[in-house]
C-alpha atoms as a PDB file:
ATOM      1  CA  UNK A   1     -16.967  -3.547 -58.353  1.00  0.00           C
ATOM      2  CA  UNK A   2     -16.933  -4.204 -54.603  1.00  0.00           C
ATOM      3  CA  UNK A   3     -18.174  -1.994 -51.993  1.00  0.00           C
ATOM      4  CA  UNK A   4     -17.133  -1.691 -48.417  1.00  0.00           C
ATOM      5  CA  UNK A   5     -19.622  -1.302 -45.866  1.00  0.00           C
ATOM      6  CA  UNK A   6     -18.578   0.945 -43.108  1.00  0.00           C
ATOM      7  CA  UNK A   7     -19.587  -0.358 -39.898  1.00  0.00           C
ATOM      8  CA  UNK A   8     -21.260   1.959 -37.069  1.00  0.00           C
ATOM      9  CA  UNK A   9     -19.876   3.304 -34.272  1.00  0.00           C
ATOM     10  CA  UNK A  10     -20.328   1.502 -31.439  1.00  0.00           C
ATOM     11  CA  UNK A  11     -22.384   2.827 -28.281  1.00  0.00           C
ATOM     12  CA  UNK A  12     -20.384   3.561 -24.944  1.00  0.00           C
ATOM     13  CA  UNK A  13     -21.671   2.748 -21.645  1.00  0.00           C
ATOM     14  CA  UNK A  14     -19.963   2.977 -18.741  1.00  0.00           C
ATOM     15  CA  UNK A  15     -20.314   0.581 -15.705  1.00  0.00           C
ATOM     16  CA  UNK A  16     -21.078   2.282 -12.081  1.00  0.00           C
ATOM     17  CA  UNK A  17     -17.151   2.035 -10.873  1.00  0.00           C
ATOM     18  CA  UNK A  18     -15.904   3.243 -14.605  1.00  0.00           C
ATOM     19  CA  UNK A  19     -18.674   6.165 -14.256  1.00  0.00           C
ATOM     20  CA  UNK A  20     -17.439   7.092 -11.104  1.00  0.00           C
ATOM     21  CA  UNK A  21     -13.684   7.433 -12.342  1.00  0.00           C
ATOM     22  CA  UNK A  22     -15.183   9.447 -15.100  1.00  0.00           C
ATOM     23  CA  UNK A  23     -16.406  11.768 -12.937  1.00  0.00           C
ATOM     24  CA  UNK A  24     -13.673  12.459 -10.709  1.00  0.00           C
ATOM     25  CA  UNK A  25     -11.199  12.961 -14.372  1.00  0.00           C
ATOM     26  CA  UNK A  26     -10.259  16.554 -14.531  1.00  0.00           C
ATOM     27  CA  UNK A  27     -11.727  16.778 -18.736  1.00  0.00           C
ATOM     28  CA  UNK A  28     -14.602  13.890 -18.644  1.00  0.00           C
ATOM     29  CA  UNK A  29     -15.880  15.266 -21.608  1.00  0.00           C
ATOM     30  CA  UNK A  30     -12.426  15.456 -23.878  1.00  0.00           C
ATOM     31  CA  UNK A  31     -12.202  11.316 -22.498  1.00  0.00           C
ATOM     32  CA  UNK A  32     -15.604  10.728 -24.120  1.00  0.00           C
ATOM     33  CA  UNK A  33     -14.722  12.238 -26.889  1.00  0.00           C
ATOM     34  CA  UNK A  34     -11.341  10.485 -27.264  1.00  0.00           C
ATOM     35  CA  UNK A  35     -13.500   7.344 -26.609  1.00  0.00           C
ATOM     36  CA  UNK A  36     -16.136   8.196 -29.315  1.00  0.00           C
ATOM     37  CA  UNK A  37     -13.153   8.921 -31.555  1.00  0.00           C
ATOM     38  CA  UNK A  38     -11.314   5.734 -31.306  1.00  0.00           C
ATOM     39  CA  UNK A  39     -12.460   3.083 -29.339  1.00  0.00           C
ATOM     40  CA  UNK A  40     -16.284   3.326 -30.723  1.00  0.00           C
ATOM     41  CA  UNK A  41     -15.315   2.857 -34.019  1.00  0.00           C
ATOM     42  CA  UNK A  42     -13.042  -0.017 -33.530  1.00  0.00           C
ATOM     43  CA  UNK A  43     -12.655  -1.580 -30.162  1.00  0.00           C
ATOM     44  CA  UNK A  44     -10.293  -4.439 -31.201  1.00  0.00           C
ATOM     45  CA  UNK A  45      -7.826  -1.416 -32.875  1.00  0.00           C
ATOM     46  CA  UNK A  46      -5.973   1.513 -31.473  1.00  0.00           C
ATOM     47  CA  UNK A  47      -3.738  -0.372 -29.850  1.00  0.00           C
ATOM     48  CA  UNK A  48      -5.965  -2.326 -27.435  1.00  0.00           C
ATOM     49  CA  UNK A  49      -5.355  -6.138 -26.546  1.00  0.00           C
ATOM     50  CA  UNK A  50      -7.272  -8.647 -25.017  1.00  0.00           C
ATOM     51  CA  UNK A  51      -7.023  -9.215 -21.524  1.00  0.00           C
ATOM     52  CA  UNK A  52      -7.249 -13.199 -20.509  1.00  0.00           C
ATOM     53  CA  UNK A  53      -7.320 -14.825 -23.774  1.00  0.00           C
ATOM     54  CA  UNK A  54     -10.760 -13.564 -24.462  1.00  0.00           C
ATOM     55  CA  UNK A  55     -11.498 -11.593 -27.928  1.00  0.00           C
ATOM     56  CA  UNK A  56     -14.225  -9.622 -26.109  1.00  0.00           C
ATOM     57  CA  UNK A  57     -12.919  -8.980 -23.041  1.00  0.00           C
ATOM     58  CA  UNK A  58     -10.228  -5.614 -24.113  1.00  0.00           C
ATOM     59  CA  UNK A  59      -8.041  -3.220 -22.366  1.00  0.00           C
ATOM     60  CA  UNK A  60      -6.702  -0.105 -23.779  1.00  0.00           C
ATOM     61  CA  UNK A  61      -4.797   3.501 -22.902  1.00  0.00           C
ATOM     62  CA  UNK A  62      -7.177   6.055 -24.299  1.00  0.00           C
ATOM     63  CA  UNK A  63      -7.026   9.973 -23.473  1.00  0.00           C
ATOM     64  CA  UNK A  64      -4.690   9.655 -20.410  1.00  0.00           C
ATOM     65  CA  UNK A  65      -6.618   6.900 -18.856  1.00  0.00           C
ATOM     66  CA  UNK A  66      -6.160   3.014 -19.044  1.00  0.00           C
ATOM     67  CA  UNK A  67      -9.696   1.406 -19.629  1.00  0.00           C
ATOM     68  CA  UNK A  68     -11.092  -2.467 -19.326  1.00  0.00           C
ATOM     69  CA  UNK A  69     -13.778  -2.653 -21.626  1.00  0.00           C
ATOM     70  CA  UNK A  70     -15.959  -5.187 -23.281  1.00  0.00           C
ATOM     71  CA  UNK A  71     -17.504  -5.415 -26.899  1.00  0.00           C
ATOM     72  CA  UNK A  72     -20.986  -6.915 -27.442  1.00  0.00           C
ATOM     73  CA  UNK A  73     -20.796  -7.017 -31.442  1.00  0.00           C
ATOM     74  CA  UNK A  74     -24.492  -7.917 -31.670  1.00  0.00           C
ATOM     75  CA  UNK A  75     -25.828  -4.915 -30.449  1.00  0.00           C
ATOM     76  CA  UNK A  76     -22.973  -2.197 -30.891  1.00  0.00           C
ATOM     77  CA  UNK A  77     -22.056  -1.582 -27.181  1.00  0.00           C
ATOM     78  CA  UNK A  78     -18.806  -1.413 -25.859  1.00  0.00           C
ATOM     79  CA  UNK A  79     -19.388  -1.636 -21.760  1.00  0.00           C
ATOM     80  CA  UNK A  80     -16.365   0.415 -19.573  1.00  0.00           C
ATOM     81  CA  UNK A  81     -16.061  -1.747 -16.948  1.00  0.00           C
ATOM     82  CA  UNK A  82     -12.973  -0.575 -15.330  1.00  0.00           C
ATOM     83  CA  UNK A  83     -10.511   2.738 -15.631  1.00  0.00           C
ATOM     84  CA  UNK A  84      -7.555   4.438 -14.203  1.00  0.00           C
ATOM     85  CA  UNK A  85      -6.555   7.712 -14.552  1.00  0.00           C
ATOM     86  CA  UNK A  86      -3.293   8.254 -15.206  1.00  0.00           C
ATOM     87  CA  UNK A  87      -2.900  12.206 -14.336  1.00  0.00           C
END
């Protein structure tokens, strides 16, 4: 009988120029939670691809906003370096 682990979410941390997007967003608090939702529990899924060839390195649309991100798999973090608002 096999068992599947499930994996943690991952911690989100924003970067000061993703933070300060963040704060000028109309809902900050539904885009965390859209980020907490979907991105934190699998930064390579929901639709995201990797920007310059590097696994780590990610971009993604996520609750109205497209975000540049990056994954450190050894300690759970995904780092926001970068975001847009769309609306």
């Amino acid at each position: 009988m096999s068992r599947r682990r499930r994996r943690s979410a991952c911690h989100i941390a924003y970067a000061p120029p993703a933070d300060d997007t963040l704060a000028k967003m109309a809902d900050p608090e539904r885009f965390r939670a859209e980020m907490a939702r979907t991105v934190a529990h699998d930064p390579y899924g929901f639709g995201s691809s990797s920007v310059c060839g590097e696994r780590d390195r990610r971009e993604a649309t996520v609750g109205g906003a497209i975000v540049l991100y990056y994954v450190s798999g050894s300690v759970l973090t995904v780092t926001v370096v970068r975001m847009v608002a769309l609306s």
